[in-house]
PDB file of N, CA and C in Angstrom:
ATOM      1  N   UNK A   1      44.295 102.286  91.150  1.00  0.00           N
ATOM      2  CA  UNK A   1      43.471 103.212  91.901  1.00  0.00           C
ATOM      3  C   UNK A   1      43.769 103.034  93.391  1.00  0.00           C
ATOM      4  N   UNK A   2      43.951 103.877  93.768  1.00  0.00           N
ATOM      5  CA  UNK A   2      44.616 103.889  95.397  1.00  0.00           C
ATOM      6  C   UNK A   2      42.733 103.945  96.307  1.00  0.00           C
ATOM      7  N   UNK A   3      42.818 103.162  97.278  1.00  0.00           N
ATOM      8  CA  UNK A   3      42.016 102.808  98.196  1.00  0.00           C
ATOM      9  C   UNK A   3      41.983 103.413  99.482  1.00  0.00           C
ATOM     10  N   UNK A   4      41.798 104.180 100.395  1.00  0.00           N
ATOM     11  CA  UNK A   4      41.836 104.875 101.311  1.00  0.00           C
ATOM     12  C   UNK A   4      41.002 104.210 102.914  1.00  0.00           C
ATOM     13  N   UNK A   5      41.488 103.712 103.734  1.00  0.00           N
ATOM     14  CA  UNK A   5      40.612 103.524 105.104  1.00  0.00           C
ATOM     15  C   UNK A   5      40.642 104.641 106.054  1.00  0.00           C
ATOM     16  N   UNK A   6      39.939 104.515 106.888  1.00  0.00           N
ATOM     17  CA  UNK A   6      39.845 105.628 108.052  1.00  0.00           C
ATOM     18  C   UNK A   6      38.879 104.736 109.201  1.00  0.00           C
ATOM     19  N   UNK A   7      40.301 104.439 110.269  1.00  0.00           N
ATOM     20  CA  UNK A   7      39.745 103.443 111.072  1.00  0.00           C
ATOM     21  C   UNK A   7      40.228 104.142 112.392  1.00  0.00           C
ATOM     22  N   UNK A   8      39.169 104.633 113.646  1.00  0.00           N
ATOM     23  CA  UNK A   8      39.263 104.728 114.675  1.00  0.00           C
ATOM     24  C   UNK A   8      39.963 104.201 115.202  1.00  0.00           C
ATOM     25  N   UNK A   9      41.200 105.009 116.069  1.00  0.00           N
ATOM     26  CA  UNK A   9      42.056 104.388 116.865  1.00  0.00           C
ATOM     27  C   UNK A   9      41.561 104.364 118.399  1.00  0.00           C
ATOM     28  N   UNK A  10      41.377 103.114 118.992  1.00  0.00           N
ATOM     29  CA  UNK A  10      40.769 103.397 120.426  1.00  0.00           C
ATOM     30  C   UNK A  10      41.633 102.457 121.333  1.00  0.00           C
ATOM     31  N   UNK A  11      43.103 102.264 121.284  1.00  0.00           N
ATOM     32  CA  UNK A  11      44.156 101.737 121.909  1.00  0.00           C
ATOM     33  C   UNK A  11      44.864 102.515 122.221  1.00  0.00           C
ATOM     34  N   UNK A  12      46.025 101.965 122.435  1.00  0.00           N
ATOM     35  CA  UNK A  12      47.187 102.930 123.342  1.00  0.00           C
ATOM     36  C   UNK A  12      47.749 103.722 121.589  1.00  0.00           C
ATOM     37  N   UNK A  13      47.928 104.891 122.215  1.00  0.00           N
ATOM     38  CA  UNK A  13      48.301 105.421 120.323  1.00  0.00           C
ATOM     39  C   UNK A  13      49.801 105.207 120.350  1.00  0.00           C
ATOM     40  N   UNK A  14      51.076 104.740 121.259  1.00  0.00           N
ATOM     41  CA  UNK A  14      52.402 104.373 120.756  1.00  0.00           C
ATOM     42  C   UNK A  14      51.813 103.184 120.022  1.00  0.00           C
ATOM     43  N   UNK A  15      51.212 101.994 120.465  1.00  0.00           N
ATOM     44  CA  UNK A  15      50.737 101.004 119.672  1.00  0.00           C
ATOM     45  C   UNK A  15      50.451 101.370 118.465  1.00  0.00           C
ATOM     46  N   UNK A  16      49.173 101.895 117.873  1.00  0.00           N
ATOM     47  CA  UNK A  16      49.072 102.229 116.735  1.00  0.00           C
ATOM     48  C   UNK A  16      50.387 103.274 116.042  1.00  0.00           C
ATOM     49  N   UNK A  17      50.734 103.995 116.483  1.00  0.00           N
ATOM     50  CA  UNK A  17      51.781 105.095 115.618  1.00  0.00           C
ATOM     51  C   UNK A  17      52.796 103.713 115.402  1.00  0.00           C
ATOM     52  N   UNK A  18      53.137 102.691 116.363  1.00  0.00           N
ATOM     53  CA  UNK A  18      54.354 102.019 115.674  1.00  0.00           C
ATOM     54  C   UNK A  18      53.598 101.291 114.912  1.00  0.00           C
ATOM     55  N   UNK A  19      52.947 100.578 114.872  1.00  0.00           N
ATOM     56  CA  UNK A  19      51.903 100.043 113.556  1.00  0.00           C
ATOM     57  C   UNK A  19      51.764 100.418 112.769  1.00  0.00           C
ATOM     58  N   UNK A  20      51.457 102.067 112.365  1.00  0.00           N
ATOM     59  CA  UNK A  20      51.410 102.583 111.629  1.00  0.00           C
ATOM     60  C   UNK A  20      52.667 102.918 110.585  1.00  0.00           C
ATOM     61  N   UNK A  21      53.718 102.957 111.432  1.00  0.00           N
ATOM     62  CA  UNK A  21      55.093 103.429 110.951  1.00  0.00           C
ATOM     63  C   UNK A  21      56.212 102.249 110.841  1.00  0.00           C
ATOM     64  N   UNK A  22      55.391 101.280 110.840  1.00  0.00           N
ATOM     65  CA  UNK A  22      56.216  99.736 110.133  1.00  0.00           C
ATOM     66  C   UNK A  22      56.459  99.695 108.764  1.00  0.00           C
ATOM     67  N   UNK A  23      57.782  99.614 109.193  1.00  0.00           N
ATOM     68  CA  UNK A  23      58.413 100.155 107.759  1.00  0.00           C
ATOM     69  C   UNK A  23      58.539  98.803 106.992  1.00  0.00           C
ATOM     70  N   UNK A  24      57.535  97.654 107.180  1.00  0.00           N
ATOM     71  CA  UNK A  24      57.120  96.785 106.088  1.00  0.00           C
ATOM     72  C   UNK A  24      55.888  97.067 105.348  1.00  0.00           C
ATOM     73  N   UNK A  25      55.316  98.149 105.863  1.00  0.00           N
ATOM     74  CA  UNK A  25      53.793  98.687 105.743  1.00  0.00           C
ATOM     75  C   UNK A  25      53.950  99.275 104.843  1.00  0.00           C
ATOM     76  N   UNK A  26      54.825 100.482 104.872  1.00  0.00           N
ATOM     77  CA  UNK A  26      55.535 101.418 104.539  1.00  0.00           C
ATOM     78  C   UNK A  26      56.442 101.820 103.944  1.00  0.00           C
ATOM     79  N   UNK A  27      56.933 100.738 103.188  1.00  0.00           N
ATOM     80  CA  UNK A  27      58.582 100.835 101.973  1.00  0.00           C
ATOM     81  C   UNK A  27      59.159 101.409 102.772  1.00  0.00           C
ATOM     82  N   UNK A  28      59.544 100.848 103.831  1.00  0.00           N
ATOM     83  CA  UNK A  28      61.039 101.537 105.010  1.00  0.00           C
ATOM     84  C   UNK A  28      60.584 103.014 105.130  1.00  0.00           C
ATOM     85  N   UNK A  29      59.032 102.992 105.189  1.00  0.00           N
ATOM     86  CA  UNK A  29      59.108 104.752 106.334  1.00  0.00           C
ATOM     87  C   UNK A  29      58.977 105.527 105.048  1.00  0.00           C
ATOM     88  N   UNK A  30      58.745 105.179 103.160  1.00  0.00           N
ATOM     89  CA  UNK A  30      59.356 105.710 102.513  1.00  0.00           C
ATOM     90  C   UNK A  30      57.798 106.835 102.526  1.00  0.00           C
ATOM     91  N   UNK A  31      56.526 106.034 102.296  1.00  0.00           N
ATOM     92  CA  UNK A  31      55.368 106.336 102.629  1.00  0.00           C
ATOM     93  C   UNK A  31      54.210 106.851 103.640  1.00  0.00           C
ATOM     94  N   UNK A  32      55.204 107.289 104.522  1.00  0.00           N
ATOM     95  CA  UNK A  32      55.103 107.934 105.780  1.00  0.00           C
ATOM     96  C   UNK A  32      55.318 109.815 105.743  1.00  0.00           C
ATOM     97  N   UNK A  33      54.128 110.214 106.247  1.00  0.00           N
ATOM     98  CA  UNK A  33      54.439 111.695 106.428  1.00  0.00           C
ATOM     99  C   UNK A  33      53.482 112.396 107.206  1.00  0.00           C
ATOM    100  N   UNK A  34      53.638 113.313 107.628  1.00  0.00           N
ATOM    101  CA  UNK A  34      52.910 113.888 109.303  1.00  0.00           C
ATOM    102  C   UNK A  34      52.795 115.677 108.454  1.00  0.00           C
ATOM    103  N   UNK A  35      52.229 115.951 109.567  1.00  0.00           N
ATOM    104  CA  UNK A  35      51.228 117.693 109.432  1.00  0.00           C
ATOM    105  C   UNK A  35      51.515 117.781 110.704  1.00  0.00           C
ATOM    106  N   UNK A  36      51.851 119.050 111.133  1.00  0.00           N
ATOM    107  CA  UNK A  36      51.802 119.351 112.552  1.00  0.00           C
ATOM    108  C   UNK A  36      52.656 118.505 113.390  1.00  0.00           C
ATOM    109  N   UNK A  37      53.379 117.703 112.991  1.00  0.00           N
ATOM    110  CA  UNK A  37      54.163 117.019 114.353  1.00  0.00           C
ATOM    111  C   UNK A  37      54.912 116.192 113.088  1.00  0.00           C
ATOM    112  N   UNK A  38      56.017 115.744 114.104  1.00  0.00           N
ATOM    113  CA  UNK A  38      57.383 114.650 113.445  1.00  0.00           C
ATOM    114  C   UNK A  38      56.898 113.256 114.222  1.00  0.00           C
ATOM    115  N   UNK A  39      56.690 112.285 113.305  1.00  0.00           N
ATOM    116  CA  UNK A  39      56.742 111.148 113.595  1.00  0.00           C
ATOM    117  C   UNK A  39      57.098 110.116 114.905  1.00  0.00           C
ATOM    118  N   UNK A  40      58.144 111.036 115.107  1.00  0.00           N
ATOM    119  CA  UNK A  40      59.161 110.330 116.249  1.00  0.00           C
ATOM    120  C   UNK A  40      58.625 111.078 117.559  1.00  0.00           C
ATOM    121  N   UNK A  41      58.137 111.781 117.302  1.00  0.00           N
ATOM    122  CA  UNK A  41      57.479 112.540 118.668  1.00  0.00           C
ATOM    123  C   UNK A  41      55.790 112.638 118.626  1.00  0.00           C
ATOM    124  N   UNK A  42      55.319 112.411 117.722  1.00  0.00           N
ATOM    125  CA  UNK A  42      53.498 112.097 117.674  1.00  0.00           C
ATOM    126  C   UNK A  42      53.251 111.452 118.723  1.00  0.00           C
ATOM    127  N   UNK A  43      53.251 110.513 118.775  1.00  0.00           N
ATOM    128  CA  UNK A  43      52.503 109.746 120.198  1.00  0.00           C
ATOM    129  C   UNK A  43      52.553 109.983 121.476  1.00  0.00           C
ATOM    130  N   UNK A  44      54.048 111.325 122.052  1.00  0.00           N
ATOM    131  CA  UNK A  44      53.701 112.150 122.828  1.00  0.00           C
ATOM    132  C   UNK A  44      52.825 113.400 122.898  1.00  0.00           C
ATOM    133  N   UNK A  45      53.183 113.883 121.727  1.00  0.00           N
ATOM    134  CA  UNK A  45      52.283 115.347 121.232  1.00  0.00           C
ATOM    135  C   UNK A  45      50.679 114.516 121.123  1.00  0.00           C
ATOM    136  N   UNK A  46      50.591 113.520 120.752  1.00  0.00           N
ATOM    137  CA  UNK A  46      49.246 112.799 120.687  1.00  0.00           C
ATOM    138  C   UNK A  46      48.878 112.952 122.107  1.00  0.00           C
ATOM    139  N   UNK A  47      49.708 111.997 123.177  1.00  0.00           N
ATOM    140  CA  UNK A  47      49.398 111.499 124.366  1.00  0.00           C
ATOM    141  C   UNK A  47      48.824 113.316 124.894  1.00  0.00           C
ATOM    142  N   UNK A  48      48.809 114.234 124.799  1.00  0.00           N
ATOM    143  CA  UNK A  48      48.702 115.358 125.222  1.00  0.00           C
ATOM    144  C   UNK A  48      47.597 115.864 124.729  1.00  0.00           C
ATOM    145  N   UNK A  49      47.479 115.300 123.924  1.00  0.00           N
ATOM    146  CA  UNK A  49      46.160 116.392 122.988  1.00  0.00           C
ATOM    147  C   UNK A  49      45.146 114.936 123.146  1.00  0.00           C
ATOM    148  N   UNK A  50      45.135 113.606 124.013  1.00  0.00           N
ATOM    149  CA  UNK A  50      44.513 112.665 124.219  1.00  0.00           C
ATOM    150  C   UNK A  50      43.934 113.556 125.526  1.00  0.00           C
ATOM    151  N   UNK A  51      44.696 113.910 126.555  1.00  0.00           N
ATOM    152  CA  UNK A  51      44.048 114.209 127.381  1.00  0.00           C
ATOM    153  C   UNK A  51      42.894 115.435 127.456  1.00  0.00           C
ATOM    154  N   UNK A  52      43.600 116.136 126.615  1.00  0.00           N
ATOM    155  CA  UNK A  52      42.615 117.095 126.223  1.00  0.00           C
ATOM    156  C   UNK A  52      41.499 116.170 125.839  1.00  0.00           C
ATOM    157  N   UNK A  53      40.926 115.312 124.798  1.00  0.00           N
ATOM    158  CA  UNK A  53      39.866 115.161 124.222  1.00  0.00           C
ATOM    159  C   UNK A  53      39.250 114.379 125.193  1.00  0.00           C
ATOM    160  N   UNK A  54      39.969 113.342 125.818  1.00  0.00           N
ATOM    161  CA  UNK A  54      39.099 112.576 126.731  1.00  0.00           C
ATOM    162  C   UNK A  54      38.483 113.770 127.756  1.00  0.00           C
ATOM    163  N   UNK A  55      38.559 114.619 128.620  1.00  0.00           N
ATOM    164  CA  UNK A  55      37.975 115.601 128.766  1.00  0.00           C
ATOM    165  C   UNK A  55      36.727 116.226 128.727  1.00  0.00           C
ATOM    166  N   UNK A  56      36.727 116.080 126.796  1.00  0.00           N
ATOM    167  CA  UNK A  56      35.690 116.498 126.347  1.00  0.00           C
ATOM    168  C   UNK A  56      35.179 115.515 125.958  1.00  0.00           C
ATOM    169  N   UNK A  57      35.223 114.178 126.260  1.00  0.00           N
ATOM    170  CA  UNK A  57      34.710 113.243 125.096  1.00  0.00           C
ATOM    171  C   UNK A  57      34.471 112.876 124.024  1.00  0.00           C
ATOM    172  N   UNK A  58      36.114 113.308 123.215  1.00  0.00           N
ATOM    173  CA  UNK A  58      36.172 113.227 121.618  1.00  0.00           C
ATOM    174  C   UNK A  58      36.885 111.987 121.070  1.00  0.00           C
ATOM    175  N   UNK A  59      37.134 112.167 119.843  1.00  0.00           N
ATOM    176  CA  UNK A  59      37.695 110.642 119.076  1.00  0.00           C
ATOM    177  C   UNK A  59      38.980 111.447 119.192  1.00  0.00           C
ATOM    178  N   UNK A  60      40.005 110.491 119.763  1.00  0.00           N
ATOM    179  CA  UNK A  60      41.419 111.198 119.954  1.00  0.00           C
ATOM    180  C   UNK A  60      41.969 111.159 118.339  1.00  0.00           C
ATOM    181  N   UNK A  61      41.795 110.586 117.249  1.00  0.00           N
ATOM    182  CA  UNK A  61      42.824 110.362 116.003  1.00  0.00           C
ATOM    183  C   UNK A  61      42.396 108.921 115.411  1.00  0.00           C
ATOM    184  N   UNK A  62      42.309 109.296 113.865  1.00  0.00           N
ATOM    185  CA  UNK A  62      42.028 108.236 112.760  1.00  0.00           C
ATOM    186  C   UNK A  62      43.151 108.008 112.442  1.00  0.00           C
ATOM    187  N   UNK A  63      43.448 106.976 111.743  1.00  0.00           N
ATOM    188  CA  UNK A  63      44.159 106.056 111.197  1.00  0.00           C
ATOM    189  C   UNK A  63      44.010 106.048 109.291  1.00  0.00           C
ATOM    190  N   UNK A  64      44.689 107.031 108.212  1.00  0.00           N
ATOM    191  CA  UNK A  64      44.498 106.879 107.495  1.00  0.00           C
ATOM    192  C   UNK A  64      44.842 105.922 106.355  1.00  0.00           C
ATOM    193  N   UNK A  65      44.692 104.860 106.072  1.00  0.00           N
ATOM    194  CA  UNK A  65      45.453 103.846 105.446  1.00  0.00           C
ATOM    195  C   UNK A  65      45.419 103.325 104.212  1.00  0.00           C
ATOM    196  N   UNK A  66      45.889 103.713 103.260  1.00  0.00           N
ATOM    197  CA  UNK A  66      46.272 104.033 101.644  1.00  0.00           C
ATOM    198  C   UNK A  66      46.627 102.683 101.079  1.00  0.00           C
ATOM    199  N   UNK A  67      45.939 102.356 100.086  1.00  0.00           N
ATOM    200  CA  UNK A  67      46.154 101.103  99.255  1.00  0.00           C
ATOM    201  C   UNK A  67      46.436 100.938  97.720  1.00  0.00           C
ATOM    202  N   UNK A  68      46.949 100.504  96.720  1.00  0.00           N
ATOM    203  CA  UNK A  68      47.197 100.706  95.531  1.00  0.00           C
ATOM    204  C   UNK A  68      46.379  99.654  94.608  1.00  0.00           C
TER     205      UNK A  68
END
C-alpha cells in the first residue's frame, strides 16, 4: 500500500526540488514527474510564481512524497 506525505516547503525551493529529485530517493529520477513545468527548470518557474505568492501571502508549494 503506497503511503503519501504532503509537507510544506518553507526553504529555498532549489534546495528542496534537488532533494526532491535525488535520484537515490527516486530510482535514478525513474519516479519523478512534473505537470506544468520540466524538472530542470521548476525552481525557476517556481522562484517566479514564489514571488507572486509572497505578495499575497500564500504557501508557495507542497512536497508530495510517496511510499510503498
Amino acid at each position: 500500500m503506497a503511503v503519501t506525505k504532503i509537507k510544506a516547503i518553507r526553504g529555498t525551493l532549489s534546495k528542496a526540488i534537488a532533494y526532491i529529485l535525488n535520484p537515490e530517493k527516486t530510482d535514478e529520477k525513474l519516479l519523478v514527474s512534473s505537470y506544468g513545468c520540466a524538472s530542470e527548470t521548476a525552481a525557476r518557474e517556481f522562484e517566479w510564481t514564489r514571488k507572486i505568492a509572497e505578495q499575497k501571502g500564500l504557501i508557495v508549494c507542497f512536497s508530495f512524497l510517496g511510499f510503498k
